[in-house]
Protein backbone atom coordinates (compact mmCIF):
# COMPACT_ATOMS: atom_id res chain seq x y z
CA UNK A 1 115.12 192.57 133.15
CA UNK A 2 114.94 189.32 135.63
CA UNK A 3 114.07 187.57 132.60
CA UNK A 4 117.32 187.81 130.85
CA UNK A 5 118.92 186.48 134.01
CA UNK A 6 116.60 183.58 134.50
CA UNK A 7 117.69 182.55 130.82
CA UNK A 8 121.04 182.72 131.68
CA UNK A 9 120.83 180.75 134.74
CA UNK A 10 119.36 178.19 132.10
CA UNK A 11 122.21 178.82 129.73
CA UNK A 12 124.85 177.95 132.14
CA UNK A 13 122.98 174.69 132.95
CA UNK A 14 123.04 174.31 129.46
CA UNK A 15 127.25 174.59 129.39
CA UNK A 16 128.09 170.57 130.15
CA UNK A 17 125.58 169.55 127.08
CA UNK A 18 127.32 171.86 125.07
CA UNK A 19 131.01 170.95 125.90
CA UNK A 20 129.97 166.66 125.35
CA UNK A 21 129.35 167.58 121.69
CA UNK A 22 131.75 170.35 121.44
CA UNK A 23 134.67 168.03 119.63
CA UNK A 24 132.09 167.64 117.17
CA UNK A 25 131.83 171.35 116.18
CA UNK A 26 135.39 171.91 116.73
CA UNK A 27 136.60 169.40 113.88
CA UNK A 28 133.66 170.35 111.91
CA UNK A 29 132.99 174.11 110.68
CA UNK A 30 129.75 172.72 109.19
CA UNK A 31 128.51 171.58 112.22
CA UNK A 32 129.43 175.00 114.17
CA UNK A 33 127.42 176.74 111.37
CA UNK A 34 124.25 173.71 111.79
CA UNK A 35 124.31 175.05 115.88
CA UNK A 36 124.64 178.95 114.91
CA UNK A 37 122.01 178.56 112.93
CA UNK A 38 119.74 176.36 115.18
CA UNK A 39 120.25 178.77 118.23
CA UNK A 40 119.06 181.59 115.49
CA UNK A 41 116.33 180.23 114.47
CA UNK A 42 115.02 179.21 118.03
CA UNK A 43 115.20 182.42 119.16
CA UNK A 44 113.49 184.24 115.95
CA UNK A 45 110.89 181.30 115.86
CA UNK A 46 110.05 182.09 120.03
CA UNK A 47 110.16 185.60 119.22
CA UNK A 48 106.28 185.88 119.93
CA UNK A 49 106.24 183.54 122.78
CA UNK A 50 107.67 185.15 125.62
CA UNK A 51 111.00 186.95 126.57
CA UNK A 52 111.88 184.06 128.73
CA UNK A 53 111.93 181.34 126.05
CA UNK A 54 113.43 184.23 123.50
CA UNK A 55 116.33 184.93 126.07
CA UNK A 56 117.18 181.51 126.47
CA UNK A 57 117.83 181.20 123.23
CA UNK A 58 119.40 184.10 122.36
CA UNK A 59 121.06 184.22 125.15
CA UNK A 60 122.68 180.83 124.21
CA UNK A 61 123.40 181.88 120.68
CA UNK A 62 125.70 184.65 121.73
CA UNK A 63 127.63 182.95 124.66
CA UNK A 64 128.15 180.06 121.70
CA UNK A 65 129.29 182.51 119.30
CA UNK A 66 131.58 184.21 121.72
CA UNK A 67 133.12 181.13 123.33
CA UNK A 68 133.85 179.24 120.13
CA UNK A 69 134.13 181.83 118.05
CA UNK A 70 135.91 184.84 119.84
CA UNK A 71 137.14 182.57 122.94
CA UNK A 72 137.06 183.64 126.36
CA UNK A 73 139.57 183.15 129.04
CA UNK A 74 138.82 180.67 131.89
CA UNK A 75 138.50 183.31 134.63
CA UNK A 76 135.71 185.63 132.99
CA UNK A 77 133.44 182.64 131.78
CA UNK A 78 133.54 182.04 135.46
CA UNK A 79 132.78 185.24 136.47
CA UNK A 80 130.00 185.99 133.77
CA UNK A 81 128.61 182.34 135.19
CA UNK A 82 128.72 183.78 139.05
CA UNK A 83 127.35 186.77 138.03
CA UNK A 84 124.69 185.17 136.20
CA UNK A 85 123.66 183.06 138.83
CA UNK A 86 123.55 185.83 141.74
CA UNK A 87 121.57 187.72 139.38
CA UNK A 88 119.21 185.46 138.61
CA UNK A 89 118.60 184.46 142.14
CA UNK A 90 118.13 188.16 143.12
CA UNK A 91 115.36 188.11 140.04
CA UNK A 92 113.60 185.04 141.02
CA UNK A 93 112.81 186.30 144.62
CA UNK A 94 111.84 189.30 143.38
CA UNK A 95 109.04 187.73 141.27
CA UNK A 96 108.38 185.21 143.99
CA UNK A 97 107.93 188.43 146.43
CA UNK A 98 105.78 190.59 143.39
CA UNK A 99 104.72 188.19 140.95
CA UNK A 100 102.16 191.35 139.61
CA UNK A 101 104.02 194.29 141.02
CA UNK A 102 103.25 196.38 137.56
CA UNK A 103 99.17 195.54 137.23
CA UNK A 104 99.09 196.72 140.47
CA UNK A 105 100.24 199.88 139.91
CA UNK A 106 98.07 200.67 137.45
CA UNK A 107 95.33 202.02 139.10
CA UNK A 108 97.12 204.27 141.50
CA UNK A 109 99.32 206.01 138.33
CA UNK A 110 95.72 206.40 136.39
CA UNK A 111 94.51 207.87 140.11
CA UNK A 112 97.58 210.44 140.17
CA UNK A 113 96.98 210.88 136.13
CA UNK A 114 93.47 212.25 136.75
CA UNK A 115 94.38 214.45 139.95
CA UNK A 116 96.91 216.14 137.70
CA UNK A 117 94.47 216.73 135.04
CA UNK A 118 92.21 217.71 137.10
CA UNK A 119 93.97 220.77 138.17
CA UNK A 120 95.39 221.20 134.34
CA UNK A 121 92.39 221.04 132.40
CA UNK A 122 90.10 223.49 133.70
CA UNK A 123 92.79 226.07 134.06
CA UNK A 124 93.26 225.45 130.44
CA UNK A 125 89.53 226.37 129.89
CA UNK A 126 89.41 229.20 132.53
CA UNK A 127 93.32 230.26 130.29
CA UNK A 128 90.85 231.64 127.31
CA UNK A 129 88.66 234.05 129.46
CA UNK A 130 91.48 237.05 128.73
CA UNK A 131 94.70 237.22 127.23
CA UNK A 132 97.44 236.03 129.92
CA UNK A 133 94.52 234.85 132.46
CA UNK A 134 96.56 231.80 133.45
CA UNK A 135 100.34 231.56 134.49
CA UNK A 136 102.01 229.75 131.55
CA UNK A 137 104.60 228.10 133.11
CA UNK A 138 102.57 226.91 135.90
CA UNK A 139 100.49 225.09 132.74
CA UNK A 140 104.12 223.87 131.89
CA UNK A 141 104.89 222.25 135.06
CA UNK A 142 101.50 220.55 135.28
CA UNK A 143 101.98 219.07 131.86
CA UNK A 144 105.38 217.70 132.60
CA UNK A 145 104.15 215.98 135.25
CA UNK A 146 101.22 214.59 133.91
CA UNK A 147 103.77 213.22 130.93
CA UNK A 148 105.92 211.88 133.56
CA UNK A 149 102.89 210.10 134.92
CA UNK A 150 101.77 209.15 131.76
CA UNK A 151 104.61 207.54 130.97
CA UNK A 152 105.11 205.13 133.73
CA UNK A 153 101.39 204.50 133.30
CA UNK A 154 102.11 202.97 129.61
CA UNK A 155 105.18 201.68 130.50
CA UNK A 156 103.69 199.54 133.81
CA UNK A 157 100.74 198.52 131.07
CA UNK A 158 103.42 197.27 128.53
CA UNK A 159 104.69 195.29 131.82
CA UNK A 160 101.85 193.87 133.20
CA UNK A 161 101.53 191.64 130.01
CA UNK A 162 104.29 189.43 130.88
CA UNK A 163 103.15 188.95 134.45
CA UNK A 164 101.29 185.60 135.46
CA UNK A 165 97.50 186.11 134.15
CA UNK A 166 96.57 183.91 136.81
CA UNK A 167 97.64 186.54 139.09
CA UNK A 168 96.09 189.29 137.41
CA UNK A 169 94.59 192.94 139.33
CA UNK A 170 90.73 193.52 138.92
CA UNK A 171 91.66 195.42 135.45
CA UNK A 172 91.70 193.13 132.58
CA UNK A 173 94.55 193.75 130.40
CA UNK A 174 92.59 194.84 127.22
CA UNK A 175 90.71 197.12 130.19
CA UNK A 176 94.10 198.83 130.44
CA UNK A 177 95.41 198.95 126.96
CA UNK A 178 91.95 200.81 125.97
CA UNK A 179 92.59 203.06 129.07
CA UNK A 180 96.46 204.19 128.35
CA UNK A 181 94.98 205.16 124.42
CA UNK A 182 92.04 207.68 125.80
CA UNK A 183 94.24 208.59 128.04
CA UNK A 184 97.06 209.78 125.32
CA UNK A 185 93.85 211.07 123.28
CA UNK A 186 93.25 213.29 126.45
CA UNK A 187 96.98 214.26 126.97
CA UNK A 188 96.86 215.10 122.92
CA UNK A 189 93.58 217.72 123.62
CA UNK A 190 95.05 219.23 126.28
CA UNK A 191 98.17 220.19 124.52
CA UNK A 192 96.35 221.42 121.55
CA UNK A 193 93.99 223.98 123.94
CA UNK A 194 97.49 224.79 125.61
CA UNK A 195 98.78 225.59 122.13
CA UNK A 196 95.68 227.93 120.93
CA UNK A 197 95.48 229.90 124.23
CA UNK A 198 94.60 233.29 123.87
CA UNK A 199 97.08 235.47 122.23
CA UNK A 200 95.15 238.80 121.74
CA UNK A 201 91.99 240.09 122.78
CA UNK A 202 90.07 238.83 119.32
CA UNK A 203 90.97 235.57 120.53
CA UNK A 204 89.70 235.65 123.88
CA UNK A 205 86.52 232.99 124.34
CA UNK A 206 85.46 234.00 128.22
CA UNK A 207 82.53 231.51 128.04
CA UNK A 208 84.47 228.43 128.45
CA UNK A 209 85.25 229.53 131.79
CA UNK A 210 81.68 228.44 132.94
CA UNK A 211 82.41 224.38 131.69
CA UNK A 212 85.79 224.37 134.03
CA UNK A 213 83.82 223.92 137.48
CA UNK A 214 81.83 221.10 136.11
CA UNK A 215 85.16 219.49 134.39
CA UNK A 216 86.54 219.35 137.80
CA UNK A 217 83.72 217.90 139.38
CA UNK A 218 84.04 214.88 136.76
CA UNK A 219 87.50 215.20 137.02
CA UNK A 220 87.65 214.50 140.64
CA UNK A 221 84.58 212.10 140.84
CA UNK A 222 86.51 209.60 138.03
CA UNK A 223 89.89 210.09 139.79
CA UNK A 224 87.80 208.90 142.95
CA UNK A 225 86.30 205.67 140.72
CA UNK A 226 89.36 204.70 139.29
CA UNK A 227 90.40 204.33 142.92
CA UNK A 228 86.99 202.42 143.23
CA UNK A 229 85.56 204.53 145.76
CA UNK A 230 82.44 205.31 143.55
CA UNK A 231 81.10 205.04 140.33
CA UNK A 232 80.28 207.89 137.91
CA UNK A 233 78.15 207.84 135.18
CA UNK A 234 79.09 208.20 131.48
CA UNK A 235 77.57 211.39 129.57
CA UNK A 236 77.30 213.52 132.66
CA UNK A 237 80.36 216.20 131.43
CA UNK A 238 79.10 215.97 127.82
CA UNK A 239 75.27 217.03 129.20
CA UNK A 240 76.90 220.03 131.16
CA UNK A 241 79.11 221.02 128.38
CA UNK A 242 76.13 221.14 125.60
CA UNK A 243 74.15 223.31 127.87
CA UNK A 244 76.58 226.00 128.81
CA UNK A 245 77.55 226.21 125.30
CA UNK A 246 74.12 226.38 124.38
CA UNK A 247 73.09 228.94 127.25
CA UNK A 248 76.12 231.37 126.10
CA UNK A 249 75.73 231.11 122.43
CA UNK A 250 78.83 229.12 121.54
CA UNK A 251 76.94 226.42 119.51
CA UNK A 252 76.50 228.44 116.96
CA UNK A 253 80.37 228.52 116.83
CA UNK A 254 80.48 224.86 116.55
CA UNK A 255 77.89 222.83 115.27
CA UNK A 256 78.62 219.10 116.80
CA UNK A 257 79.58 218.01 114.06
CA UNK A 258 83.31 217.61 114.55
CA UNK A 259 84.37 220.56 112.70
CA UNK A 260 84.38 224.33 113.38
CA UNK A 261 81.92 226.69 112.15
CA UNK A 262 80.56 230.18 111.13
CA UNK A 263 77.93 231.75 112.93
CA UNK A 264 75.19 232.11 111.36
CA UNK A 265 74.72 235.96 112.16
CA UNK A 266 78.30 236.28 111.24
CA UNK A 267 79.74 237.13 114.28
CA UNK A 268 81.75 233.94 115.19
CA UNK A 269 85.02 233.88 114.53
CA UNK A 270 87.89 231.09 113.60
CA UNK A 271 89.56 231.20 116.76
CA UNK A 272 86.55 231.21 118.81
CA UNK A 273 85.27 228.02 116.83
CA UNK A 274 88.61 226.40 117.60
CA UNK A 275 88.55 226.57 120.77
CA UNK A 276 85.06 225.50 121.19
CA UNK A 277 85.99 222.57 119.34
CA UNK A 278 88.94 221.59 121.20
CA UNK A 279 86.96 222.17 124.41
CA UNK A 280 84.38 219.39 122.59
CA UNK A 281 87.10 217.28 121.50
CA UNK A 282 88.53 217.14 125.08
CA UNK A 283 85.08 216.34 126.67
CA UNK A 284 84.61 213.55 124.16
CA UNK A 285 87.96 211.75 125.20
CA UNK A 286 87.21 212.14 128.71
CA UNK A 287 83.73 210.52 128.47
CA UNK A 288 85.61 207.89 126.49
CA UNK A 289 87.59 207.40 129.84
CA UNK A 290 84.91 207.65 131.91
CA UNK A 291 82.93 204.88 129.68
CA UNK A 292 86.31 202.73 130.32
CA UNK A 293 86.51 202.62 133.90
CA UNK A 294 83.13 202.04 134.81
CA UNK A 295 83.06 199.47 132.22
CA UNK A 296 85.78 198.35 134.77
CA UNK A 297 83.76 198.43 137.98
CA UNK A 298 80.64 196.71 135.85
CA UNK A 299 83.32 194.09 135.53
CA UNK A 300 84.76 194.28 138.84
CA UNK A 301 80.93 193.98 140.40
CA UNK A 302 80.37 190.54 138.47
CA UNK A 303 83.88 189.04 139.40
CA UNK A 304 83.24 189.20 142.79
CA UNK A 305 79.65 188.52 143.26
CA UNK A 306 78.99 184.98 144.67
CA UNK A 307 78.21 182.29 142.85
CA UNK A 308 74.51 180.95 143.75
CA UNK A 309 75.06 177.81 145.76
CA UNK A 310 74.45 174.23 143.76
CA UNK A 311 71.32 172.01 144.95
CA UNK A 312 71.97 168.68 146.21
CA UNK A 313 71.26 166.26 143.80
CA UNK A 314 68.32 163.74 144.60
């Protein structure tokens, strides 16, 4: 938003230029079309550059068009040029002040992301022990937060890209765009086990209750690293998973290979298979997370350990 205004602090500046050659576009409609177009094509050509240099322009296009075009009466030029000045000064010492306000606020909303899930997911899993085991609309809350959380999570990513990089948090920004996708993969598995709960007692898979402890424990020990109070170690949840499935006979409902399956003996069933597979599919994205962020500390670790000191020469 502060960007607009520091364009059209530059715009304004730009008015005196504008008004020496302004008897030249006056007695000329070519040369009013030549500047139209000039100011259009500068700010399609610095489209990709930055939304300074692209507000500046196209800032400047439309005040042209207006003023010579439209007209405007002496008093509200003034008064758009006040306000664009006191707004631009406001915008400027707010960036001065918080030059990376938005990367820095990253890690806390991916720290209040992960407490939310973990309270959601496991009483997702726990949800297909018995018809009505969980309180639906306690689910419902939990996933409109964690959307709301979500969403200023990808919207302070999105933001962080036109801060300073010289100023950039520990996260790089790739770091973060790779975090915000596994983190809409995880959002996107937890809505599909909240979609297939349990509607009769066929249905019903009370074995996936046992995975929900240890998905809280990784839950709570990556909310923790993402903080960067500890570290946890990739594969850890996908380990537990296999064996509980494997200890209460759900791998034969689902084979690892992405896509549900039969029993062997017959006895599996399609809605059992589907929710062992979501269950999967939702341990998979949150080792992909996990992966992330302690690719993150790996990085962290090397930014900040010292350099070894040079010899003297001779």
């Amino acid at each position: 938003m502060h960007t607009e205004a520091v364009s059209g602090v530059y715009v304004e500046a730009g008015r005196p230029g504008l008004r020496s050659a302004r008897c030249w576009w006056h007695r000329s409609p070519t040369g009013l079309a030549v500047v139209a177009v000039v100011l259009a094509a500068a700010a399609f050509l610095t489209l990709r550059t930055g939304r300074l240099m692209l507000n500046l322009w196209l800032t400047g296009w439309i005040v042209f068009l207006i003023h010579h075009v439209g007209g405007l009466p002496g008093p509200t030029a003034w008064a758009r040029a006040a306000d664009t000045v006191v707004g631009a000064a406001l915008a400027v010492l707010v960036f001065l002040l918080w030059p990376t306000r938005s990367t820095r606020t990253l890690p806390g909303l991916l720290v209040e992301w992960l407490r939310v899930q973990d309270r959601l997911l496991p009483q997702l899993l726990t949800g297909y022990a018995d018809v009505g085991a969980t309180d639906l609309a306690a689910l419902d809350t939990l996933r409109a937060r964690s959307r709301q959380v979500r969403e200023h999570l990808n919207a302070a990513a999105k933001q962080s890209h036109a801060e300073p990089a010289e100023h950039r948090g520990p996260s790089p920004t790739a770091q973060m765009d790779q975090i915000t996708t596994e983190v809409s993969r995880v959002a996107g598995c937890a809505t599909l086990l909240r979609e297939h709960l349990p509607r009769t007692a066929q249905d019903t898979v009370p074995e996936l209750t046992e995975p929900s402890d240890p998905m809280h424990e990784h839950l709570a020990a990556l909310a923790r690293a993402a903080a960067g109070a500890e570290t946890v170690a990739p594969g850890a949840l996908r380990s537990v998973f296999d064996s509980c499935t494997a200890r209460s006979g759900l791998s034969t409902a689902y084979l690892g290979t992405g896509a549900p399956a039969t029993a062997t003996d017959g006895s599996g069933s399609t809605s059992t298979s589907r929710a062992v597979a979501l269950s999967s599919a939702t341990v998979a994205a949150l080792e992909a997370l996990t992966a992330t962020v302690a690719s993150g500390h790996r990085h962290g670790r090397h930014a900040a350990a010292p350099k070894p000191a040079r010899r003297p020469r001779g």
